[in-house]
C-alpha atoms as a PDB file:
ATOM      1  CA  UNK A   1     -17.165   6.212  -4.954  1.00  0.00           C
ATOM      2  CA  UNK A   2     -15.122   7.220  -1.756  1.00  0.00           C
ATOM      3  CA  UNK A   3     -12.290   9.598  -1.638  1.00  0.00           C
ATOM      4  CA  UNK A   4      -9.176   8.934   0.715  1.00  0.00           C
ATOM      5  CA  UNK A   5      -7.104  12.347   1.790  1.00  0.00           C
ATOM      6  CA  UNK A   6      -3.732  12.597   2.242  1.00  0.00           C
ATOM      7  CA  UNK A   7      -3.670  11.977   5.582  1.00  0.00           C
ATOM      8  CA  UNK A   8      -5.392   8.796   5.315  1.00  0.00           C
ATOM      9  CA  UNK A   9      -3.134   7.450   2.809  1.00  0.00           C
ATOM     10  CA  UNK A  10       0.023   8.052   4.824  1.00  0.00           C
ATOM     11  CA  UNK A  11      -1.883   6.526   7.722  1.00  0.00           C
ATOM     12  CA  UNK A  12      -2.348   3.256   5.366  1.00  0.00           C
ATOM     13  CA  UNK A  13       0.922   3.812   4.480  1.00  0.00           C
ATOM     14  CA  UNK A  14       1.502   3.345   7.839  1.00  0.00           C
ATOM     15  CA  UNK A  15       2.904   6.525   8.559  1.00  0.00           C
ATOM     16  CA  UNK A  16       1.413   8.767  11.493  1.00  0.00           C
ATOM     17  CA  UNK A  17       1.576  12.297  11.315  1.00  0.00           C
ATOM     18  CA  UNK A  18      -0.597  14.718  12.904  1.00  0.00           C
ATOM     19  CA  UNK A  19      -3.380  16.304  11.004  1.00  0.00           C
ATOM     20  CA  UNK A  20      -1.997  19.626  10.933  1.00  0.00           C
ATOM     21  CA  UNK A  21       1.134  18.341   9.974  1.00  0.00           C
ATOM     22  CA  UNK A  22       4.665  18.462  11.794  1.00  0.00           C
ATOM     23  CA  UNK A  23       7.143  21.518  12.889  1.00  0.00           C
ATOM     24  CA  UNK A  24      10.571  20.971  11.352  1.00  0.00           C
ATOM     25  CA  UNK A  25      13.499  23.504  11.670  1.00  0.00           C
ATOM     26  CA  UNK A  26      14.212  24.817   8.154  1.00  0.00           C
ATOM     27  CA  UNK A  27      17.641  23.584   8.356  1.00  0.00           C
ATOM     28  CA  UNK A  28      16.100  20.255   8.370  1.00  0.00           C
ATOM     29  CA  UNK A  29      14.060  20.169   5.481  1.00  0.00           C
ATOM     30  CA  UNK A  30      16.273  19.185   3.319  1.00  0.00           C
ATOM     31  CA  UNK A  31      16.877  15.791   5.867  1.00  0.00           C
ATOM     32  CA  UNK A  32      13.571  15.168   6.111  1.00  0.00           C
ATOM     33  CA  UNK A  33      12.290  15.976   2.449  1.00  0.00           C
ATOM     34  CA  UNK A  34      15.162  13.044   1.090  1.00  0.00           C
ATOM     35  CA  UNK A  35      14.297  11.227   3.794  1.00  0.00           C
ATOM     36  CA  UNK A  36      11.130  10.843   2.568  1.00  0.00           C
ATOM     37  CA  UNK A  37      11.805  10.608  -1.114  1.00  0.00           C
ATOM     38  CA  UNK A  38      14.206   7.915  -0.247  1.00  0.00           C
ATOM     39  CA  UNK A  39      11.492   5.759   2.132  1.00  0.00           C
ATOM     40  CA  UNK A  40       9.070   6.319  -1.000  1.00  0.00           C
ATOM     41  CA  UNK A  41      11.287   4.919  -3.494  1.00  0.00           C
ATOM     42  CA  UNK A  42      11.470   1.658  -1.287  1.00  0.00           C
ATOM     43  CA  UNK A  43       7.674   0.860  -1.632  1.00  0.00           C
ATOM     44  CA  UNK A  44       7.321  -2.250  -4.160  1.00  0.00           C
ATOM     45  CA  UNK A  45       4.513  -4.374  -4.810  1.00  0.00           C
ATOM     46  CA  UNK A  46       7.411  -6.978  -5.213  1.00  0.00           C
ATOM     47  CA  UNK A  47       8.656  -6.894  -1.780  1.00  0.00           C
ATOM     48  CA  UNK A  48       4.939  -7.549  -0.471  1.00  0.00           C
ATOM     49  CA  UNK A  49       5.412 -11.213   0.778  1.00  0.00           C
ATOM     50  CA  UNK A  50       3.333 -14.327  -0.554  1.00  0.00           C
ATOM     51  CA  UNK A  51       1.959 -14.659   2.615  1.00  0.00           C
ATOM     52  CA  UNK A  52       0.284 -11.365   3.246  1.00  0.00           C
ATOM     53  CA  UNK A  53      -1.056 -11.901  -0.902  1.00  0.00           C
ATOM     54  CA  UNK A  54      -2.895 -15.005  -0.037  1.00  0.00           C
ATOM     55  CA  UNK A  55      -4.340 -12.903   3.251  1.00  0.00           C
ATOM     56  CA  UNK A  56      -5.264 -10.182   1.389  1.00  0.00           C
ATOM     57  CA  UNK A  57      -6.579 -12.548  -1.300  1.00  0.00           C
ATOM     58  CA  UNK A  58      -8.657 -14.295   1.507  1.00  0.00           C
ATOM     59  CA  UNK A  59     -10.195 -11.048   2.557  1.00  0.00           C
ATOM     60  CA  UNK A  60     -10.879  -9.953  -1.220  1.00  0.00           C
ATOM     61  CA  UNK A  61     -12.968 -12.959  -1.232  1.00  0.00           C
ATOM     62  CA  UNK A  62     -14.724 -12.797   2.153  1.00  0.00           C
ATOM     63  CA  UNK A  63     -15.709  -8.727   1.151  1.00  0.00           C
ATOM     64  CA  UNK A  64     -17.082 -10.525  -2.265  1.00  0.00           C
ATOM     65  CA  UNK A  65     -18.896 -13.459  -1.008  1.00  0.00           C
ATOM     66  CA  UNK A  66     -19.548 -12.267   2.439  1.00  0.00           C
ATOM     67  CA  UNK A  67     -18.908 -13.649   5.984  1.00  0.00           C
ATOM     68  CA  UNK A  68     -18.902 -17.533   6.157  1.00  0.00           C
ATOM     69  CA  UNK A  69     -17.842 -18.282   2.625  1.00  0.00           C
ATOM     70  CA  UNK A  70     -15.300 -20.514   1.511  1.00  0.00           C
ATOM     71  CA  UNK A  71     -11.541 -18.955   0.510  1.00  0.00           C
ATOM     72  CA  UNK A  72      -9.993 -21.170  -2.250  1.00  0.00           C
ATOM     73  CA  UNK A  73      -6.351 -22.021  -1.420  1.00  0.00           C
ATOM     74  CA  UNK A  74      -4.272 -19.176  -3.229  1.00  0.00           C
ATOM     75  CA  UNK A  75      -2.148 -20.857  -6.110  1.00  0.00           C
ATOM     76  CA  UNK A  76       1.006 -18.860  -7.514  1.00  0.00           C
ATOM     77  CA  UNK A  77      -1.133 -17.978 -10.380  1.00  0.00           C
ATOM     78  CA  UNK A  78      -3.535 -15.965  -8.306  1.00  0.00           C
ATOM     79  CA  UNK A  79      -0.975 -14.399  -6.631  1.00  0.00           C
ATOM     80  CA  UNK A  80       0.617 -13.030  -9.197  1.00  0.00           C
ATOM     81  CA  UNK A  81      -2.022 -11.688 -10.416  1.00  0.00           C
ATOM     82  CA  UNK A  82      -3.051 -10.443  -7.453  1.00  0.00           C
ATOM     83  CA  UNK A  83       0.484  -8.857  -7.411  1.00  0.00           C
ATOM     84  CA  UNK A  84       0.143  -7.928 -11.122  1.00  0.00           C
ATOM     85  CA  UNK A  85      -3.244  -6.222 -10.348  1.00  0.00           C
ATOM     86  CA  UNK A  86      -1.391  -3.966  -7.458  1.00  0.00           C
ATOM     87  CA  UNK A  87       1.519  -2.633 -10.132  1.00  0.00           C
ATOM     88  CA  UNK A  88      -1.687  -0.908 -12.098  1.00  0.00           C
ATOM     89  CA  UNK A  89      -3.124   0.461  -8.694  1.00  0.00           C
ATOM     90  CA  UNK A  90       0.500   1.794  -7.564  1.00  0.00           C
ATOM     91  CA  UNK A  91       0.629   2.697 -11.174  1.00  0.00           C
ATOM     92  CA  UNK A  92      -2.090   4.623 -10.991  1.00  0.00           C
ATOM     93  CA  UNK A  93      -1.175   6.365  -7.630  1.00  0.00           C
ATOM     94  CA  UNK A  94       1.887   7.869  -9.738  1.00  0.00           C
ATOM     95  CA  UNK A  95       4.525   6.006  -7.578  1.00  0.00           C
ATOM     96  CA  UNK A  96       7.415   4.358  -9.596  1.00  0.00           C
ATOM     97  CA  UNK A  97       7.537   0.685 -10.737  1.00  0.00           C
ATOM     98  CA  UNK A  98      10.407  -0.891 -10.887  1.00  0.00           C
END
């Protein structure tokens, strides 16, 4: 089992902060701790387009069958679940569903 640190999540996330973390005047804490709140509440496995399901379904199946193997066309049914199968892993992260 591998373990992903905070600072590789928010780099998945695709948010880039320095290792050590960033200087903010205290007066701006409060800006950038809503801020932040705010951006997190945004992140739904229902605004993920179609499109980038069926690619990430496509590499699900290359990483399970291995290089040279043939994707199936994605069908609304496997997307869904697909997108049904993210819900329990944001879930399970502790981030809100909506």
């Amino acid at each position: 089992m591998m373990k992903l640190t905070p600072h590789e999540i928010l780099t998945y996330l695709g948010i880039s902060i320095p290792q050590d973390g960033l200087d903010i005047n205290s007066h701006d804490l409060y800006l950038h701790a809503t801020l932040l709140r705010l951006l997190g509440q945004q992140m739904r496995v229902d605004a993920i387009p179609g499109t980038e399901l069926a690619e990430l379904l496509a590499g699900l199946h290359g990483v399970h069958f291995g290089p040279g193997a043939v994707v199936p066309e994605p069908t609304v049914e496997s997307t869904e679940k697909l997108r049904a199968s993210l819900r329990v892993i944001q879930k399970s992260f502790g981030m809100a569903i909506e």
